[in-house]
N, C-alpha and C. Protein backbone atom coordinates (compact mmCIF):
# COMPACT_ATOMS: atom_id res chain seq x y z
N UNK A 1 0.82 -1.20 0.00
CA UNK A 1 0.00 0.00 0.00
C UNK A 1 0.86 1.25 0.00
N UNK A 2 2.23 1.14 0.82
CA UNK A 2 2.46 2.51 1.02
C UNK A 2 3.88 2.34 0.19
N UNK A 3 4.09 2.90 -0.72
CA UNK A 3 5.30 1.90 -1.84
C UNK A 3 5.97 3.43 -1.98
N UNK A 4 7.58 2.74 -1.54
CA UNK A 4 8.28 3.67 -1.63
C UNK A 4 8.83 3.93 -2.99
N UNK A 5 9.36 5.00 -3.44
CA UNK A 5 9.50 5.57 -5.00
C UNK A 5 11.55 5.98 -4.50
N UNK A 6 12.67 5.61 -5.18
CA UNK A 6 13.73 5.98 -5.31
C UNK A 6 14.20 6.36 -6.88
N UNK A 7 14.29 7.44 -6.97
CA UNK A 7 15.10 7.82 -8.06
C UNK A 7 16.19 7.31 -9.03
N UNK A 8 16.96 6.45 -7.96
CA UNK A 8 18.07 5.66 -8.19
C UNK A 8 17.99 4.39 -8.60
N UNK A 9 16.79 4.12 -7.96
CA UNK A 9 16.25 2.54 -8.44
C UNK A 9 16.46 1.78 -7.60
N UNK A 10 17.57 2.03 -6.49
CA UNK A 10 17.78 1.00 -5.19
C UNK A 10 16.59 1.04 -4.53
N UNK A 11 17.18 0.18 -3.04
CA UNK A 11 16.13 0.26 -2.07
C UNK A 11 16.04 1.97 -1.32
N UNK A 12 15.37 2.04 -0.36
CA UNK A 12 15.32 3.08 0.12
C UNK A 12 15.78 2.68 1.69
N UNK A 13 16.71 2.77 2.32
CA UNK A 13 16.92 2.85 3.56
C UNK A 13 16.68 3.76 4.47
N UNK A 14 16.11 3.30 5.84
CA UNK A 14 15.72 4.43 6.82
C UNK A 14 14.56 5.20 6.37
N UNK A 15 13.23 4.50 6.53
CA UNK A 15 12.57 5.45 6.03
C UNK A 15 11.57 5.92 7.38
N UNK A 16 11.30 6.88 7.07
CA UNK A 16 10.87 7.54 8.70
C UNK A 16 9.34 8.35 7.92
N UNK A 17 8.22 7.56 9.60
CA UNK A 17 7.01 8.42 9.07
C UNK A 17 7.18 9.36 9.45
N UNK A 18 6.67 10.62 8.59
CA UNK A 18 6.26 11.97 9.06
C UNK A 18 5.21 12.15 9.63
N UNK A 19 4.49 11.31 9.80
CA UNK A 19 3.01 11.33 10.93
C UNK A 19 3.42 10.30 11.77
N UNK A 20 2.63 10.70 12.91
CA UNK A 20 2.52 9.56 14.09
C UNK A 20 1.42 8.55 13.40
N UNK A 21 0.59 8.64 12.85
CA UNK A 21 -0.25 7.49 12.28
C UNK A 21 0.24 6.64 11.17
N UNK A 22 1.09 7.08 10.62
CA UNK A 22 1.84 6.40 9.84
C UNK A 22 2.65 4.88 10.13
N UNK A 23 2.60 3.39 10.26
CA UNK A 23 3.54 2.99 11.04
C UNK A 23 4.02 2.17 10.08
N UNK A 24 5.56 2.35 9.54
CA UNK A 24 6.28 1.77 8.51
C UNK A 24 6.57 0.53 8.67
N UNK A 25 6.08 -0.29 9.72
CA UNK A 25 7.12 -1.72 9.84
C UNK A 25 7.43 -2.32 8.05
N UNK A 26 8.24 -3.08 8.58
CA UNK A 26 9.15 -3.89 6.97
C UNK A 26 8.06 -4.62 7.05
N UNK A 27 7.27 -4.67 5.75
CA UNK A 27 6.60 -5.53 5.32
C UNK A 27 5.12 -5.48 6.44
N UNK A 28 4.68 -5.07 6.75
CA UNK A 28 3.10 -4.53 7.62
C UNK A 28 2.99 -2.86 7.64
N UNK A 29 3.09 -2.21 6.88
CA UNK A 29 2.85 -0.86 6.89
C UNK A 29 1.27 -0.44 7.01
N UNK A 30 1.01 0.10 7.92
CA UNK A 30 -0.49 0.21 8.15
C UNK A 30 -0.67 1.78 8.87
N UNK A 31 -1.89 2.35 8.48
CA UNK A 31 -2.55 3.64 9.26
C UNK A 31 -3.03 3.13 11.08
N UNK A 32 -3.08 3.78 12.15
CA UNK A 32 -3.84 3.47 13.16
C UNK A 32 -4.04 5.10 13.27
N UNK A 33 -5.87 5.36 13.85
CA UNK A 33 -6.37 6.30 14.35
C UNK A 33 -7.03 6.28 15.49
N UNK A 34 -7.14 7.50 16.54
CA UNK A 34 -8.03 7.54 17.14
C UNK A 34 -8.90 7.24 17.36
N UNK A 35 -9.72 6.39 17.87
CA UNK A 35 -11.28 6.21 17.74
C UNK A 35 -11.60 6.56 19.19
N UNK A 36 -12.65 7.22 19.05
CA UNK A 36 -13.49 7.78 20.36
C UNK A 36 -14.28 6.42 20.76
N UNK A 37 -14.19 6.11 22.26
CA UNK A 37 -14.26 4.87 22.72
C UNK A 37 -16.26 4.42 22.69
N UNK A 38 -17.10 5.89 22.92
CA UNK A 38 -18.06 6.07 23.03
C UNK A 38 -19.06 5.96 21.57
N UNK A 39 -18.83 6.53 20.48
CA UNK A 39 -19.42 6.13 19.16
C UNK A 39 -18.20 5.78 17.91
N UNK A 40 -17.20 5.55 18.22
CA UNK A 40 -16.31 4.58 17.47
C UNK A 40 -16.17 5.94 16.11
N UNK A 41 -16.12 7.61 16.21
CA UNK A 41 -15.81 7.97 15.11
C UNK A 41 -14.28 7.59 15.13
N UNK A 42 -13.59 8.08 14.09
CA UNK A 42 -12.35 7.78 13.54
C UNK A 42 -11.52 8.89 13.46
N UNK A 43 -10.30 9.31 13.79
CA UNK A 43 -9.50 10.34 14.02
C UNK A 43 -8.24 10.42 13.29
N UNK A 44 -7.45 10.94 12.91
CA UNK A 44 -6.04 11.30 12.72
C UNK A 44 -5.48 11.75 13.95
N UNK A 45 -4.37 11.62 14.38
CA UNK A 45 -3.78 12.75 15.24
C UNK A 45 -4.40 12.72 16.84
N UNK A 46 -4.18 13.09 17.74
CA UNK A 46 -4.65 13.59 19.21
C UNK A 46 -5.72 14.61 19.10
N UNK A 47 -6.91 13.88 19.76
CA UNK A 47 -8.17 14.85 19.79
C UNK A 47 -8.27 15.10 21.27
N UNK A 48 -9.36 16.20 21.86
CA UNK A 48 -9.49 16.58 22.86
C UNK A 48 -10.53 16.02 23.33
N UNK A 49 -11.59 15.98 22.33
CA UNK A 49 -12.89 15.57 22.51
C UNK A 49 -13.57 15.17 21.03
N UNK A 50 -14.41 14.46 20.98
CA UNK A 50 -14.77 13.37 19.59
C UNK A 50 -15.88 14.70 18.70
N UNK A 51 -15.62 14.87 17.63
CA UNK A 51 -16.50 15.72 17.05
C UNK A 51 -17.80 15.29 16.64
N UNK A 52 -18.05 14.56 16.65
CA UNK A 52 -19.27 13.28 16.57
C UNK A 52 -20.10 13.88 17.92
N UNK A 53 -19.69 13.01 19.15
CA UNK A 53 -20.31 12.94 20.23
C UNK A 53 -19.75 14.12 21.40
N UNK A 54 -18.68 14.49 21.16
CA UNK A 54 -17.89 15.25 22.81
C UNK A 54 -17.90 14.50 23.91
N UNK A 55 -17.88 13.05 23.54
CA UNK A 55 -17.03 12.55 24.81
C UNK A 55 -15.75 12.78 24.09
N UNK A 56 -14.42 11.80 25.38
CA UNK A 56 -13.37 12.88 25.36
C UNK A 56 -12.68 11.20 25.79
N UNK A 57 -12.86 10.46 25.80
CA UNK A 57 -12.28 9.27 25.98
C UNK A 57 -11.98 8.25 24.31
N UNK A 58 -10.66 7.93 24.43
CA UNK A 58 -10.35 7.18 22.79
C UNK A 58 -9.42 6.19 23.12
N UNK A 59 -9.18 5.27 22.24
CA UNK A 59 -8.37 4.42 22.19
C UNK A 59 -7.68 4.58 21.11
N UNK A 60 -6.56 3.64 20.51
CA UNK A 60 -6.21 3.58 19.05
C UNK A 60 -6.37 2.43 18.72
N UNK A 61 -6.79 2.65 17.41
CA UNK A 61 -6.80 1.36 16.42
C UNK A 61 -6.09 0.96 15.19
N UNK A 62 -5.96 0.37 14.58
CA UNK A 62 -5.68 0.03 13.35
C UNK A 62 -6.32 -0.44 12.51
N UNK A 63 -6.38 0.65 11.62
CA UNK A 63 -6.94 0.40 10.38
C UNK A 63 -6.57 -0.39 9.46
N UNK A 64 -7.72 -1.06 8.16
CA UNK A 64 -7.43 -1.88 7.43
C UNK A 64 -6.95 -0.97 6.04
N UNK A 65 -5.99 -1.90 5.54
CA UNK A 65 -4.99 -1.78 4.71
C UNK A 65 -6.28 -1.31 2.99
N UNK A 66 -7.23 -1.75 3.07
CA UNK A 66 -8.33 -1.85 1.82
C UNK A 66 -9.33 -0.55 2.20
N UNK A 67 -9.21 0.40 1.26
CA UNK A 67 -10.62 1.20 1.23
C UNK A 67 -10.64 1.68 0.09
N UNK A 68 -11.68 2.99 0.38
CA UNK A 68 -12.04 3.56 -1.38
C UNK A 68 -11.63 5.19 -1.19
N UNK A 69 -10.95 5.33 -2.53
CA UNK A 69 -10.42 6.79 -2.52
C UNK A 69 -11.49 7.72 -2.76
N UNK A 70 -11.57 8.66 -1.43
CA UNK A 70 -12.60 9.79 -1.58
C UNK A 70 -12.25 10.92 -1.85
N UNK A 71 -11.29 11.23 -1.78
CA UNK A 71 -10.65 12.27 -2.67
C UNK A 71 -9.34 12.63 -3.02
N UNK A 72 -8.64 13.41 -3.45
CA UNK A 72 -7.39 13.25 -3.59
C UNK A 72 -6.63 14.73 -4.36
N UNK A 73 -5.03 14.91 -3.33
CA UNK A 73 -4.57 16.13 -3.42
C UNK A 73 -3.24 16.16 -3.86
N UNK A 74 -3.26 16.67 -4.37
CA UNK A 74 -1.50 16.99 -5.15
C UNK A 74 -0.44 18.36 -4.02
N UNK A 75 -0.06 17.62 -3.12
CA UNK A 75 0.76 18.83 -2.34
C UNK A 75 2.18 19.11 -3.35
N UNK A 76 2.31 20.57 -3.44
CA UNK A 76 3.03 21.49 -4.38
C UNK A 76 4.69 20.93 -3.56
N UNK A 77 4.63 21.06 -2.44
CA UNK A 77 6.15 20.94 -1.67
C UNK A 77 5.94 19.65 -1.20
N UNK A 78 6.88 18.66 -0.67
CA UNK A 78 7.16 18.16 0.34
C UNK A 78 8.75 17.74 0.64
N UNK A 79 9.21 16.31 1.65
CA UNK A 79 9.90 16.44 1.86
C UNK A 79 10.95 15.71 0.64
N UNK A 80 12.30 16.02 0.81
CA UNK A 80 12.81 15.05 -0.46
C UNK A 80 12.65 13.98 -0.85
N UNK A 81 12.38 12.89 -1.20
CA UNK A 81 12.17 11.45 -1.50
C UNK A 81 10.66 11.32 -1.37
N UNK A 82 10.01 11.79 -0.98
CA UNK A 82 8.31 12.14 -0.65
C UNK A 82 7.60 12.19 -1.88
N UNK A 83 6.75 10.68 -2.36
CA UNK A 83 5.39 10.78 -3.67
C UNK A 83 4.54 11.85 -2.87
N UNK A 84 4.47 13.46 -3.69
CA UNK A 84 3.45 14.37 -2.95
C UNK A 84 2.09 14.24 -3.25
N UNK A 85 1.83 13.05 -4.15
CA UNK A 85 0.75 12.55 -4.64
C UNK A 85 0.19 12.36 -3.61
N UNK A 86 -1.16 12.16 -3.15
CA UNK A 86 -1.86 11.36 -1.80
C UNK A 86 -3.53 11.81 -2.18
N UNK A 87 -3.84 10.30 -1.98
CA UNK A 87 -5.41 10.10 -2.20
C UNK A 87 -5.80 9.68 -0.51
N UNK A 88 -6.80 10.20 -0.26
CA UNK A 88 -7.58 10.45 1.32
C UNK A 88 -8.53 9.32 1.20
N UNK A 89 -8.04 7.79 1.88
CA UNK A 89 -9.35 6.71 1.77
C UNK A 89 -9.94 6.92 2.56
N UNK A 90 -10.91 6.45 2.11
CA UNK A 90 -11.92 5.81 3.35
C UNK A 90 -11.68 4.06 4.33
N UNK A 91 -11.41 3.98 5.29
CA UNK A 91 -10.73 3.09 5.98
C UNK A 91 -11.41 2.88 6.97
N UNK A 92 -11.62 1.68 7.24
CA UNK A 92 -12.72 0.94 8.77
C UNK A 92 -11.42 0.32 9.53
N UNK A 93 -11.41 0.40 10.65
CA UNK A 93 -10.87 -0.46 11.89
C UNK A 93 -10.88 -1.93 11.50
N UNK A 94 -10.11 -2.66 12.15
CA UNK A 94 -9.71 -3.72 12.11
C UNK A 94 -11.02 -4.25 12.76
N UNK A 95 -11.72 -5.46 12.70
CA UNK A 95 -12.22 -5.96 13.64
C UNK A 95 -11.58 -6.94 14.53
N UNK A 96 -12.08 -6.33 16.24
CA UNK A 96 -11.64 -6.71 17.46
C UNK A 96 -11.97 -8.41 17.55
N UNK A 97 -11.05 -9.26 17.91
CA UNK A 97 -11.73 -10.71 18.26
C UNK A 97 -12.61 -10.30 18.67
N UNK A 98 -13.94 -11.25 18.85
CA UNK A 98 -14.64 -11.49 19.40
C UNK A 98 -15.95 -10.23 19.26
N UNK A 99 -15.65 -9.71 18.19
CA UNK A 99 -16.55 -8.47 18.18
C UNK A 99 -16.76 -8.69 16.45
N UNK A 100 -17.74 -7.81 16.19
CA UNK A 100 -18.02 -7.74 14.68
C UNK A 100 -17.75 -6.66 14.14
């Protein structure tokens, strides 16, 4: 899913997320967000309180690797080695054992 691009054609060593939701492991690269513990919305980043409901209690999850692109932005700058390409999915949580 998250496929690194080198100029050179090698591998890319050391590659570091620029988001905290980002988590690169070798070979499992996956999104995890916020979810507000009370109606399960979905977050990026550290919230204060759930924009959904305003409770104020969350856990994190991990999201699944499969969704559908809802829109998508061409950032003008980023960092060097960085596809500034990026499409915004839509992404559901993993389901919990024992839960649906």
């Amino acid at each position: 899913m998250f496929k690194e691009r080198n100029p050179e054609g090698g591998q890319m060593a050391n590659r570091i997320a620029m988001v905290d939701y980002l988590i690169l492991d070798q070979g499992d690269e996956h999104l995890v967000a916020t979810m507000c513990s009370s109606c399960g919305a979905l977050y990026f980043d550290r919230r204060n309180a759930c924009g959904h409901c305003g409770k104020t209690e969350f856990t994190t999850t991990r999201l699944s690797t499969d969704g559908r692109v809802r829109a998508f932005t061409i950032v003008k700058r980023a960092a060097p080695g960085v596809d500034s390409r990026r499409g915004h999915d839509e992404v559901r949580p993993l389901p919990r054992k024992g839960h649906r």
